[in-house]
Protein backbone atom coordinates (compact mmCIF):
# COMPACT_ATOMS: atom_id res chain seq x y z
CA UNK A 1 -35.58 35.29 36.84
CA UNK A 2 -31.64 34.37 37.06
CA UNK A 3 -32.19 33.85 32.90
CA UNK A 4 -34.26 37.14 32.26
CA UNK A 5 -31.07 38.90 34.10
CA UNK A 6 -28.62 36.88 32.15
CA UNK A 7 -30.58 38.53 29.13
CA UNK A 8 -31.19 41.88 30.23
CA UNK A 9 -27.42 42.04 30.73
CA UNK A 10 -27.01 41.10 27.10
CA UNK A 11 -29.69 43.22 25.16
CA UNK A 12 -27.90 46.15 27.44
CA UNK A 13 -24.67 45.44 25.57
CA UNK A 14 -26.26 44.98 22.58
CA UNK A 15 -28.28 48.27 22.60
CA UNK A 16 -25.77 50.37 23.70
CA UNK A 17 -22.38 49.32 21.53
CA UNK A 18 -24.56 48.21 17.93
CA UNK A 19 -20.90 48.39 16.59
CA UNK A 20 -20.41 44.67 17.97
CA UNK A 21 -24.04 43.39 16.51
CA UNK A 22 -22.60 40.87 14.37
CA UNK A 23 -20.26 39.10 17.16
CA UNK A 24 -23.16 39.75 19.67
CA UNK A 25 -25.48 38.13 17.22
CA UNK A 26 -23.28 34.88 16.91
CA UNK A 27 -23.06 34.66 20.73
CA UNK A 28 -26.56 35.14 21.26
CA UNK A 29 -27.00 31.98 18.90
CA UNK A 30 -24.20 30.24 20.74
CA UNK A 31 -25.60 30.63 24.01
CA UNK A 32 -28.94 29.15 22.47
CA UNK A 33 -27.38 25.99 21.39
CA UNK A 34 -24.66 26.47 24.17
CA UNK A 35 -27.92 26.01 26.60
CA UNK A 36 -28.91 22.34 24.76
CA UNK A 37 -25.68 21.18 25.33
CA UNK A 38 -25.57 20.37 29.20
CA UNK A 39 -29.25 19.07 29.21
CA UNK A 40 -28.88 16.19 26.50
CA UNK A 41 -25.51 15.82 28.34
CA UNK A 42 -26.98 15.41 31.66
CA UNK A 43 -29.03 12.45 29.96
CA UNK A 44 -26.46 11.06 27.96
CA UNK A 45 -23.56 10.92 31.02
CA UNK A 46 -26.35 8.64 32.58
CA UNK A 47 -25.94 5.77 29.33
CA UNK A 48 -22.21 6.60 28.91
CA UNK A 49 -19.29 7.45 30.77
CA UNK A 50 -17.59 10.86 30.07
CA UNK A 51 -14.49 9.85 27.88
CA UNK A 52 -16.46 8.15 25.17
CA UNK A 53 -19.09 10.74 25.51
CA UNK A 54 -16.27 13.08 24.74
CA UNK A 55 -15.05 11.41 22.00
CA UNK A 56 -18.77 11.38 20.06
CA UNK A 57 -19.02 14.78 20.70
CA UNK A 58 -15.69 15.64 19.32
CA UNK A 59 -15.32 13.93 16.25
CA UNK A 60 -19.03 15.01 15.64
CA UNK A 61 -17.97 18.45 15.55
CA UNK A 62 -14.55 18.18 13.93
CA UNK A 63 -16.72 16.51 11.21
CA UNK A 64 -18.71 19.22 10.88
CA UNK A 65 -16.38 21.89 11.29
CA UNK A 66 -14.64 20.18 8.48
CA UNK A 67 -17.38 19.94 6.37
CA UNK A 68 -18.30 23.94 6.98
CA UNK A 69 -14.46 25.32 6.41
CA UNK A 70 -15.28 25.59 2.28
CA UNK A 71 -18.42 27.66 2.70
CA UNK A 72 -16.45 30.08 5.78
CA UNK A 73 -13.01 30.43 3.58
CA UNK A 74 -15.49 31.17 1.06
CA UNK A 75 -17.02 34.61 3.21
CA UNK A 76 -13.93 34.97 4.71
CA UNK A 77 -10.68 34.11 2.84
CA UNK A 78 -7.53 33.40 5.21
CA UNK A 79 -4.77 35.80 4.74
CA UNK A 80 -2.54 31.88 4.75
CA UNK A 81 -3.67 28.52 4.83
CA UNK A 82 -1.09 26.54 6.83
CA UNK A 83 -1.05 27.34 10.27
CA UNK A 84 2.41 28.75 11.74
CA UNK A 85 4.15 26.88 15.32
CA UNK A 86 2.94 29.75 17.28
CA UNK A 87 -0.87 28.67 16.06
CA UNK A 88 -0.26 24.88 16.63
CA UNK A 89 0.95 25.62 20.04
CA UNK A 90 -2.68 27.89 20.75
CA UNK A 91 -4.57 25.38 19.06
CA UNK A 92 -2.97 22.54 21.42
CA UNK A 93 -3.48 24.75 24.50
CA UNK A 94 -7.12 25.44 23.38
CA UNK A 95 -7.83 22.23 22.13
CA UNK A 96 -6.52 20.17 25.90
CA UNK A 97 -7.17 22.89 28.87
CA UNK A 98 -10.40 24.70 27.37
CA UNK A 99 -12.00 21.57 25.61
CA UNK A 100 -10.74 18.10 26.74
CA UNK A 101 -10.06 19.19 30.64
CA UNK A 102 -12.76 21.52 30.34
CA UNK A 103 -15.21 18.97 29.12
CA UNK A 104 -14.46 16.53 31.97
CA UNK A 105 -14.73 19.17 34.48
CA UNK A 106 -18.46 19.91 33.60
CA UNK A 107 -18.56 16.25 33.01
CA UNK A 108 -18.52 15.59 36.29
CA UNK A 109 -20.12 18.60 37.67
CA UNK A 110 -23.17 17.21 35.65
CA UNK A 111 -23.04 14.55 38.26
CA UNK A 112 -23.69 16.68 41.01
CA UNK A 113 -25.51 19.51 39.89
CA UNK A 114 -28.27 20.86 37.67
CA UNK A 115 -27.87 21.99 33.88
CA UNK A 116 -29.21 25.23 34.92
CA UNK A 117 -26.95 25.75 37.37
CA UNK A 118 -24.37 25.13 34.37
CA UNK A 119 -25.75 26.27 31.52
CA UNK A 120 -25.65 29.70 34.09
CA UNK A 121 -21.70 29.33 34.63
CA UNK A 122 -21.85 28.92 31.40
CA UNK A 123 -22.51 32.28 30.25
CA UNK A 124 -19.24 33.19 32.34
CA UNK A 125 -17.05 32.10 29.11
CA UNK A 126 -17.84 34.96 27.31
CA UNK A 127 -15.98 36.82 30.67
CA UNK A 128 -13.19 34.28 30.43
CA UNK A 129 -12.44 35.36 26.92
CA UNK A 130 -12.75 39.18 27.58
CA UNK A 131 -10.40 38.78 30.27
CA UNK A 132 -7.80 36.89 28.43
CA UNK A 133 -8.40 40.04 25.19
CA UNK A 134 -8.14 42.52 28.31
CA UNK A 135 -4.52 40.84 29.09
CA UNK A 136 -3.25 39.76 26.48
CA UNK A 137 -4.20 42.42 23.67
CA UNK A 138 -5.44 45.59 26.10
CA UNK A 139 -8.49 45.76 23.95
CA UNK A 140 -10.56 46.74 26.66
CA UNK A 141 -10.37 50.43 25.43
CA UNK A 142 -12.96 49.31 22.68
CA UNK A 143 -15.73 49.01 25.36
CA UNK A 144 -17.79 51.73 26.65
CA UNK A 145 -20.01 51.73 30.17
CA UNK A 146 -23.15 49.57 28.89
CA UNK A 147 -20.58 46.65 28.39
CA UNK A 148 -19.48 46.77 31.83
CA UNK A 149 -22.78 47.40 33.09
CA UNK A 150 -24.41 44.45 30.99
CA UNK A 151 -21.16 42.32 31.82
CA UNK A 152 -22.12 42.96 35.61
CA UNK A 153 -25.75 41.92 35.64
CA UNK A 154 -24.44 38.39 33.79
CA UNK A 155 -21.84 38.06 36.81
CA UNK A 156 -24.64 39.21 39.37
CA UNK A 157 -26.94 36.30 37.99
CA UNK A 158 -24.28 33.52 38.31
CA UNK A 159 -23.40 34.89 41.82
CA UNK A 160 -27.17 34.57 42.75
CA UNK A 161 -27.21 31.54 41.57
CA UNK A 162 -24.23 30.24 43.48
CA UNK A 163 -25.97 31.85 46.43
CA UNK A 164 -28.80 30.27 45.97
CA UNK A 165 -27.80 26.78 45.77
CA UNK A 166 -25.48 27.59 48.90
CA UNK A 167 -28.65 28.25 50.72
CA UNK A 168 -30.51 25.16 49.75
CA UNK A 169 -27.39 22.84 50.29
CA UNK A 170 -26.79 24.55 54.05
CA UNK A 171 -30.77 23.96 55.14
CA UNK A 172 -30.43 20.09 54.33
């Protein structure tokens, strides 16, 4: 039911604003394969410990990242191809708090909880991200009532969630 709201919350973004179809469409396929990820995890942290897990992971997708860049510059041609110090610095930032640290964190949360419990926290990085464009680049005048409204059913689904489990862990 949590998963249904979860997607309710997202087809009422969808409908509403079809000016953000494509990026909607993208994150609707991320969340897919974003959904995998903690469940082969989950069976993998019990062969390997998180680090080298880490590692695997990474290099698998710089690889292929790497391998993809031709085809994307191809669709999408960069306005410059070296990146300046202000982008190094982002990438750095991006690359150790919301990938290394960030990894470990659910790492280890794996160990204690479900991957539906995370894959639903999951779905709270879109929020993180809107957040940070809210701060840092006040483009929250772009979105119109069905975003907030879909944005609030996702957040009601992780709180139930959380609830949930609260209420499970405080019978035993």
């Amino acid at each position: 039911m949590l998963g249904v709201l979860v997607m309710v919350g997202i087809f009422i973004i969808f409908h509403f604003d079809p000016q953000f179809k494509k990026g909607i469409i993208f994150g609707i396929i991320s969340a897919m394969l974003g959904a995998i990820f903690p469940v082969f995890n989950r069976q993998l942290m019990q062969r390997m410990n998180a680090p080298t897990l880490m590692t695997w992971e990474l290099s698998g997708g710089l690889i292929s990242l790497t391998l993809l860049l031709p085809f994307y510059f191809q669709g999408f041609p960069p306005a410059y191809w070296i990146p300046t110090l202000s982008d190094f610095l982002w990438l750095l930032v991006l690359s150790w708090l919301c990938s290394v640290w960030a990894f470990q964190l659910s790492a280890n949360a794996l160990k204690k909880i479900s991957a539906f419990t995370v894959n639903l926290t999951y779905n709270l990085e879109p929020v993180y991200g809107i957040i940070l464009a809210f701060i840092m680049y006040n483009e929250n005048k772009y979105l119109g009532i069905s975003f907030y409204l879909g944005l609030s059913l996702i957040i009601l689904a992780v709180l139930l969630q959380s609830w949930r489990i609260y209420r499970q862990r405080k019978r035993y």
